[in-house]
Protein backbone atom coordinates (compact mmCIF):
# COMPACT_ATOMS: atom_id res chain seq x y z
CA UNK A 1 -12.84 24.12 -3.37
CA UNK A 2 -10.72 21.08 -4.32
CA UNK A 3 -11.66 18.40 -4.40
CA UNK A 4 -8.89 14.57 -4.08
CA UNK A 5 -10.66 11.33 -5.74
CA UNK A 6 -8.78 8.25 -3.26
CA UNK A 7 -9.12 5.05 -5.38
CA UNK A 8 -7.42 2.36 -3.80
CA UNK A 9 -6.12 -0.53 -5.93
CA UNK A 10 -4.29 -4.11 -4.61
CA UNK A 11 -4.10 -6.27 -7.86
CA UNK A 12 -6.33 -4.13 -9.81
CA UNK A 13 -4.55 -4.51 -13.47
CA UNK A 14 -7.49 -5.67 -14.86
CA UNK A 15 -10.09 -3.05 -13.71
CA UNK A 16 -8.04 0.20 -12.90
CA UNK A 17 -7.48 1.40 -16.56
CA UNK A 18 -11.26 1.60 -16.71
CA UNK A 19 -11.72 3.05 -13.39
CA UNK A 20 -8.75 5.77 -14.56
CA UNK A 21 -10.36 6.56 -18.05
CA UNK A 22 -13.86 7.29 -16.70
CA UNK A 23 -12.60 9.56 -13.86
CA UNK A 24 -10.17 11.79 -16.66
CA UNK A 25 -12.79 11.76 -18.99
CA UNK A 26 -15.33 13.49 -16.15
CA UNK A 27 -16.77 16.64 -15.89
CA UNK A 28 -14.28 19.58 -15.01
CA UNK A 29 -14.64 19.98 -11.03
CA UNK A 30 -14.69 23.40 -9.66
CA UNK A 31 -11.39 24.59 -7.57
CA UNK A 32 -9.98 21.78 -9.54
CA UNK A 33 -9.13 17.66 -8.44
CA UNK A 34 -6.73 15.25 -7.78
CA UNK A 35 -6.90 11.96 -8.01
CA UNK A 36 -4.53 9.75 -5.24
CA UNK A 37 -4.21 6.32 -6.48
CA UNK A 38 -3.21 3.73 -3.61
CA UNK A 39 -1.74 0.41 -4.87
CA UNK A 40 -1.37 -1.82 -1.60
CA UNK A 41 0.49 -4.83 -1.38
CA UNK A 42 0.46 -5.28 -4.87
CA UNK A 43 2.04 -7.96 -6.82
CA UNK A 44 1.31 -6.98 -10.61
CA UNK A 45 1.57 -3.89 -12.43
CA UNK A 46 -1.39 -1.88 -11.27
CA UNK A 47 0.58 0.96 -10.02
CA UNK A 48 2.84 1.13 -13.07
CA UNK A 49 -0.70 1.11 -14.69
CA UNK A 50 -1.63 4.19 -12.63
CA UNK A 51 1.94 6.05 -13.78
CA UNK A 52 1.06 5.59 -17.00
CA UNK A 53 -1.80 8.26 -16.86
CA UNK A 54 0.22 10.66 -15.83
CA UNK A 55 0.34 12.47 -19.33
CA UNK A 56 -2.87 11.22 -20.21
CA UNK A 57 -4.15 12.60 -16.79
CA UNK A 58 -2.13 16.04 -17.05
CA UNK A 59 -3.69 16.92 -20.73
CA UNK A 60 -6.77 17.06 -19.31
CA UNK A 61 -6.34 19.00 -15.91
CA UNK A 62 -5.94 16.62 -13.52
CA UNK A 63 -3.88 15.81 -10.96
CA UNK A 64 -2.06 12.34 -10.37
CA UNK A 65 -0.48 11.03 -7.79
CA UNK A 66 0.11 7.48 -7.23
CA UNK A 67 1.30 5.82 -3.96
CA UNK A 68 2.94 2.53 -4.15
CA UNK A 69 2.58 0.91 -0.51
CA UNK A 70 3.86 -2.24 0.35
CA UNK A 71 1.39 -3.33 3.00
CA UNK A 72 -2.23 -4.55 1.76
CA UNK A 73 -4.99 -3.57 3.09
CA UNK A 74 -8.09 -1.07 1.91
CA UNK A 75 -8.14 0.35 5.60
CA UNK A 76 -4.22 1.45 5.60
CA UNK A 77 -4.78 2.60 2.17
CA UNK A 78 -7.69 5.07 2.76
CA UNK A 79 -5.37 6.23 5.82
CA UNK A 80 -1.98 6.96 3.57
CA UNK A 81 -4.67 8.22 0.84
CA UNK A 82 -6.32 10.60 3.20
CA UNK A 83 -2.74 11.75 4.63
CA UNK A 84 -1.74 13.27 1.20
CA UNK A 85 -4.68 14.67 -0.09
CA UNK A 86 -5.03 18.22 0.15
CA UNK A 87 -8.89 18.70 -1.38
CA UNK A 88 -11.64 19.78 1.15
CA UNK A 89 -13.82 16.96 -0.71
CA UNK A 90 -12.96 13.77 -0.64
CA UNK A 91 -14.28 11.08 -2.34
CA UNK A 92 -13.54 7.40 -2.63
CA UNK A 93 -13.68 5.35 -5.43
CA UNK A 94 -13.39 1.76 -5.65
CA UNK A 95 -11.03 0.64 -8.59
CA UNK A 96 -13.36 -1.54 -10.26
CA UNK A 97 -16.24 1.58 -10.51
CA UNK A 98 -16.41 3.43 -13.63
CA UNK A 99 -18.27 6.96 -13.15
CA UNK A 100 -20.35 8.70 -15.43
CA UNK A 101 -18.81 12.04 -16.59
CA UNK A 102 -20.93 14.05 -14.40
CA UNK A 103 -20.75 12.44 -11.03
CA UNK A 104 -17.61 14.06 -9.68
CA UNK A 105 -18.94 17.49 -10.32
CA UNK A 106 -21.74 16.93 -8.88
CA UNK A 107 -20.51 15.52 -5.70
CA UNK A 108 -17.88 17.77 -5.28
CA UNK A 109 -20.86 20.90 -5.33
CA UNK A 110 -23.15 18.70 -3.20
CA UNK A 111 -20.41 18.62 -0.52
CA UNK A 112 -19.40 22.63 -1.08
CA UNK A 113 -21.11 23.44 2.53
CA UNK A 114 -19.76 24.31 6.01
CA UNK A 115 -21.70 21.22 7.82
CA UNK A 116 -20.52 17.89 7.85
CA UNK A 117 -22.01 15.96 5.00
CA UNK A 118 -21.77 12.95 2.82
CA UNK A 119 -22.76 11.89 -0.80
CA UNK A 120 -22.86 9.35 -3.22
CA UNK A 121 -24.15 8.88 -6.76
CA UNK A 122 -27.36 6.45 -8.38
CA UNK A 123 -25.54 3.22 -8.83
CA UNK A 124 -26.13 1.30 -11.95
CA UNK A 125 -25.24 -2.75 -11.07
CA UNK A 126 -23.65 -4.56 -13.98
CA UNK A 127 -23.71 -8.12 -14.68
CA UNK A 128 -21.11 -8.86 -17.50
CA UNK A 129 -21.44 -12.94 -17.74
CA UNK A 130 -24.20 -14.84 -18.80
CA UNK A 131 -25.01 -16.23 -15.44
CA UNK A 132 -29.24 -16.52 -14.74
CA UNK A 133 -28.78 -16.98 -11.30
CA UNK A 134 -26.84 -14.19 -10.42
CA UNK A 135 -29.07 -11.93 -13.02
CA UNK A 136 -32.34 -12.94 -10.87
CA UNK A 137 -30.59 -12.69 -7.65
CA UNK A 138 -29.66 -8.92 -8.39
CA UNK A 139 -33.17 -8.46 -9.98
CA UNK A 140 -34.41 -9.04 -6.43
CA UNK A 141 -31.67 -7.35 -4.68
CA UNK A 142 -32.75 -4.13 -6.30
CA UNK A 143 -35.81 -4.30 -4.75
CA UNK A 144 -34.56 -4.39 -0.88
CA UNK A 145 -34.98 -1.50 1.34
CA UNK A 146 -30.96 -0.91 1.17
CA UNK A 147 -31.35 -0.16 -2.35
CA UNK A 148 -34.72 1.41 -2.88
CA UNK A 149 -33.98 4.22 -0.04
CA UNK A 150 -31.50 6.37 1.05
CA UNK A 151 -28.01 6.43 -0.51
CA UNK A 152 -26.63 2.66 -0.30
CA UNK A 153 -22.99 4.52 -0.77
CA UNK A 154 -21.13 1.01 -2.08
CA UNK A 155 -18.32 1.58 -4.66
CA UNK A 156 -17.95 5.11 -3.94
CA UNK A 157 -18.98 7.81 -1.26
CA UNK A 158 -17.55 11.09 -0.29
CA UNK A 159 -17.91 13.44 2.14
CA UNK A 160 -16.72 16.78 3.11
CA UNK A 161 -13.83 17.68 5.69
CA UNK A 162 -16.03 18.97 8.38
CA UNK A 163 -17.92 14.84 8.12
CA UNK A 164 -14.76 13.37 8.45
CA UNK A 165 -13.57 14.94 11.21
CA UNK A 166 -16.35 12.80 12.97
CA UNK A 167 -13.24 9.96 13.44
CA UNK A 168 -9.90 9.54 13.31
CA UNK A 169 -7.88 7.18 11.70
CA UNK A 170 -9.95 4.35 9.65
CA UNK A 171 -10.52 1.64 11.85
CA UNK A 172 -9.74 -1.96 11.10
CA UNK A 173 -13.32 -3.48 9.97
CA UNK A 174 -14.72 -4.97 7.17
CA UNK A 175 -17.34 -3.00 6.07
CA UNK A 176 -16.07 0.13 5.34
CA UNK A 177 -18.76 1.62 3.34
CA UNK A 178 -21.22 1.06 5.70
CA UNK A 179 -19.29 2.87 8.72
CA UNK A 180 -18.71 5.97 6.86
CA UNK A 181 -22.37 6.27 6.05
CA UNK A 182 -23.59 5.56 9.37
CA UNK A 183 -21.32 7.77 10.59
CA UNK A 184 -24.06 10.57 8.88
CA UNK A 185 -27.52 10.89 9.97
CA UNK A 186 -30.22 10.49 7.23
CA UNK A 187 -30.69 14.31 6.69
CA UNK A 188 -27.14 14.35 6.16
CA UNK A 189 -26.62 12.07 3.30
CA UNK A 190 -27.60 13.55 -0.29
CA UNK A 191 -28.06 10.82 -3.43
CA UNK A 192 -26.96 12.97 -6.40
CA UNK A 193 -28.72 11.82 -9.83
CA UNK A 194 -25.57 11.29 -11.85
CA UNK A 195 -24.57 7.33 -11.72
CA UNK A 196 -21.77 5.36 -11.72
CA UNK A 197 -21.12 1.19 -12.58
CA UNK A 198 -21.04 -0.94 -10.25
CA UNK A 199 -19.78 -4.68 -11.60
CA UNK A 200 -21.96 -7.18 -9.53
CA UNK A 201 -19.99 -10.19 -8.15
CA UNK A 202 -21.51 -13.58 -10.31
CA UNK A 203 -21.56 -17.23 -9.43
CA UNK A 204 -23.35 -18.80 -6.79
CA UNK A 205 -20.81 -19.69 -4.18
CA UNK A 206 -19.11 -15.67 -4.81
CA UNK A 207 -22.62 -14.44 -4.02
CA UNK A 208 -22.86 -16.20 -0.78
CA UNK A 209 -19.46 -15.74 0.61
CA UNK A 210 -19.50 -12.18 -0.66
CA UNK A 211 -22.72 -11.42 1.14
CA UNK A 212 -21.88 -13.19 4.39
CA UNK A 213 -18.73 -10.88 4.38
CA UNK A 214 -21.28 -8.08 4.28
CA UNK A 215 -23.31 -9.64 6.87
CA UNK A 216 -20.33 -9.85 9.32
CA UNK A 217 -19.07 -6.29 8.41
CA UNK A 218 -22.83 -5.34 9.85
CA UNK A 219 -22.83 -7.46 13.02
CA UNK A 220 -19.55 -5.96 13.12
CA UNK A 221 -19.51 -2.32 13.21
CA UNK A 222 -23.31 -3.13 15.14
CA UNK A 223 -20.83 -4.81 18.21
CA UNK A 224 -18.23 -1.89 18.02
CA UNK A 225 -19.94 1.17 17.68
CA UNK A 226 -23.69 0.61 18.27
CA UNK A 227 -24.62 4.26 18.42
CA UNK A 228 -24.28 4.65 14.79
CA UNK A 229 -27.08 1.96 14.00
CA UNK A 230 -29.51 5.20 14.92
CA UNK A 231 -28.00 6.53 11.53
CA UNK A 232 -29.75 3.51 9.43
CA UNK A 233 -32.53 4.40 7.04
CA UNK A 234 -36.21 3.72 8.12
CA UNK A 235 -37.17 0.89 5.80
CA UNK A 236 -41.05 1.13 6.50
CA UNK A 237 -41.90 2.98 3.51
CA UNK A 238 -40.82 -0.53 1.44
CA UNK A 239 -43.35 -2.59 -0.67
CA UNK A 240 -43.64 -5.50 1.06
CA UNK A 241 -41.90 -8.79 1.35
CA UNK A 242 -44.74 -10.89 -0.02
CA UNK A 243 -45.98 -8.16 -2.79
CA UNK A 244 -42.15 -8.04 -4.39
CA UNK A 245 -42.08 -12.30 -4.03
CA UNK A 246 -45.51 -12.35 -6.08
CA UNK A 247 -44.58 -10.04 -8.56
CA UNK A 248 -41.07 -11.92 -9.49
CA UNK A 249 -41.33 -15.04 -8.17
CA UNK A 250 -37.95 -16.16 -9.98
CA UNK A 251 -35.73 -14.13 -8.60
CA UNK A 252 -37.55 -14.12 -4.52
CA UNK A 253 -36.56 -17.77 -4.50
CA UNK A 254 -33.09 -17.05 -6.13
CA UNK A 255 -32.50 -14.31 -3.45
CA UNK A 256 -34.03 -16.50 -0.64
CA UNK A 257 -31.38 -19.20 -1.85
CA UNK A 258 -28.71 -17.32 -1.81
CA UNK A 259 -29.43 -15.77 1.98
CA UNK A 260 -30.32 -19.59 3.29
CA UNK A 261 -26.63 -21.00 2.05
CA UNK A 262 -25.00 -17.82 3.63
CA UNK A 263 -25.58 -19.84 7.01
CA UNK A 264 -24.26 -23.06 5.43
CA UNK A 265 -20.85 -24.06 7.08
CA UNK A 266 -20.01 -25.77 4.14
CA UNK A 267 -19.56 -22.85 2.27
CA UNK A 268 -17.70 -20.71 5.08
CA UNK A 269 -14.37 -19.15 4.54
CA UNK A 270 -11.50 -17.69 6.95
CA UNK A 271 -11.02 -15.53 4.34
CA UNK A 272 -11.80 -11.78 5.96
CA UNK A 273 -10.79 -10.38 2.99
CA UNK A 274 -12.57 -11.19 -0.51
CA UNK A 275 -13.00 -9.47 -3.85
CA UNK A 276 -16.70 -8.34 -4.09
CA UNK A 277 -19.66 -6.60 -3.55
């Protein structure tokens, strides 16, 4: 079964060689892969990046195809992405994610069934600065019932034909990530052990306006299409608030910080649109 890796890319010079070395140097995948890369309204090099792969890409049995778009946009690019890949798994890959070698084999055979279903891999959250606050602010992070249960799905997800046929084209929201996993019940959403790296946005004032962003994509997709908030994961099986504060007191009030300024209007943007986690 074949499987098409969608990595969409707008000004991703800087990350998309690493993204692009880490998927070629994976695992073979069985009924073989392509990999779709869709620079969007980009304004450096990153899809002559992508081109030059080609051979590199070729010599070891993969597929590339690159789409240069002019319009931006993650949303439009999943939707050209999707339009010329011909796998029955599809997975999608955020350019600044670098996979280990067996993650696309193991997602493609998680997603070999007839059912709809949908799978991501065990993230591993790298901080590459020197930066305390945003070290104890992920240290607590961790700890949250997004990230303890279930499969969070950020950076990359994939899911079979038969789960995407659940909706048509992507709609225009913010949180993408979060719609296609809702868009699965629980039961239908495997965690496979193999992980991938997930670069952790640092600095105070990206932290907040990155997770208010998240925030909104929520309240978002909660206001549109409120029957998928059934899909959540039960978060009762948790340690508790207080317990987790106690134990790292540090990084509770670092997190705590960093959720309190998210409702400071000072810090609010009009941006919809911002590089992060």
């Amino acid at each position: 079964m074949k499987t098409s890796i969608l990595i969409p890319a707008h000004n991703e010079a800087a990350y998309l060689p690493a993204c692009l070395e880490a998927v070629i140097a994976s695992e073979p995948v069985a009924g073989g892969a392509e990999v779709i890369v869709i620079a969007n309204g980009c304004t450096d090099d990153t899809a002559q990046i992508a081109r030059d792969f080609a051979v590199k890409a070729e010599a070891a049995g993969w597929t590339l195809i690159v789409l240069d778009l002019a319009q931006g946009g993650k949303l439009n690019a999943w939707n050209q992405g999707e339009a010329a890949a011909s796998g029955e798994v599809l997975i999608y890959l955020d350019a600044d994610v670098v996979v280990s070698p067996p993650l696309m084999t193991q997602l493609s055979a998680t997603l070999d069934v007839a059912g709809p279903r949908y799978a991501s891999g065990s993230p591993n959250v790298t901080i590459t600065g020197k930066d305390a606050l945003t070290r104890n602010y992920t240290r607590f992070w961790l700890t949250t019932p997004f990230m303890v249960h279930g499969v969070p799905g950020f950076g990359v997800f994939a899911m079979n034909r038969a789960g995407r046929a659940r909706w048509g084209a992507w709609p225009d929201i913010i949180s993408d990530d979060t719609f296609a996993r809702l868009n699965f019940a629980p039961e239908e959403r495997h965690r496979v052990p193999a992980s991938y790296d997930w670069p952790m946005i640092e600095g105070f004032a990206a932290l907040v306006q990155v997770r208010r962003r998240q925030d909104i994509g929520v309240a978002e997709i909660e206001n549109r299409y409120p029957e998928l908030i059934a899909n959540d994961d039960p978060h009762d099986r948790t340690v508790p608030l207080w317990k987790r504060a106690v134990r790292d007191p540090v990084a509770f009030v670092t997190f705590a910080l960093v959720r309190s300024a998210i409702r400071l209007p000072v810090l609010k943007s009009d941006n919809r649109w911002v590089r992060g986690r």
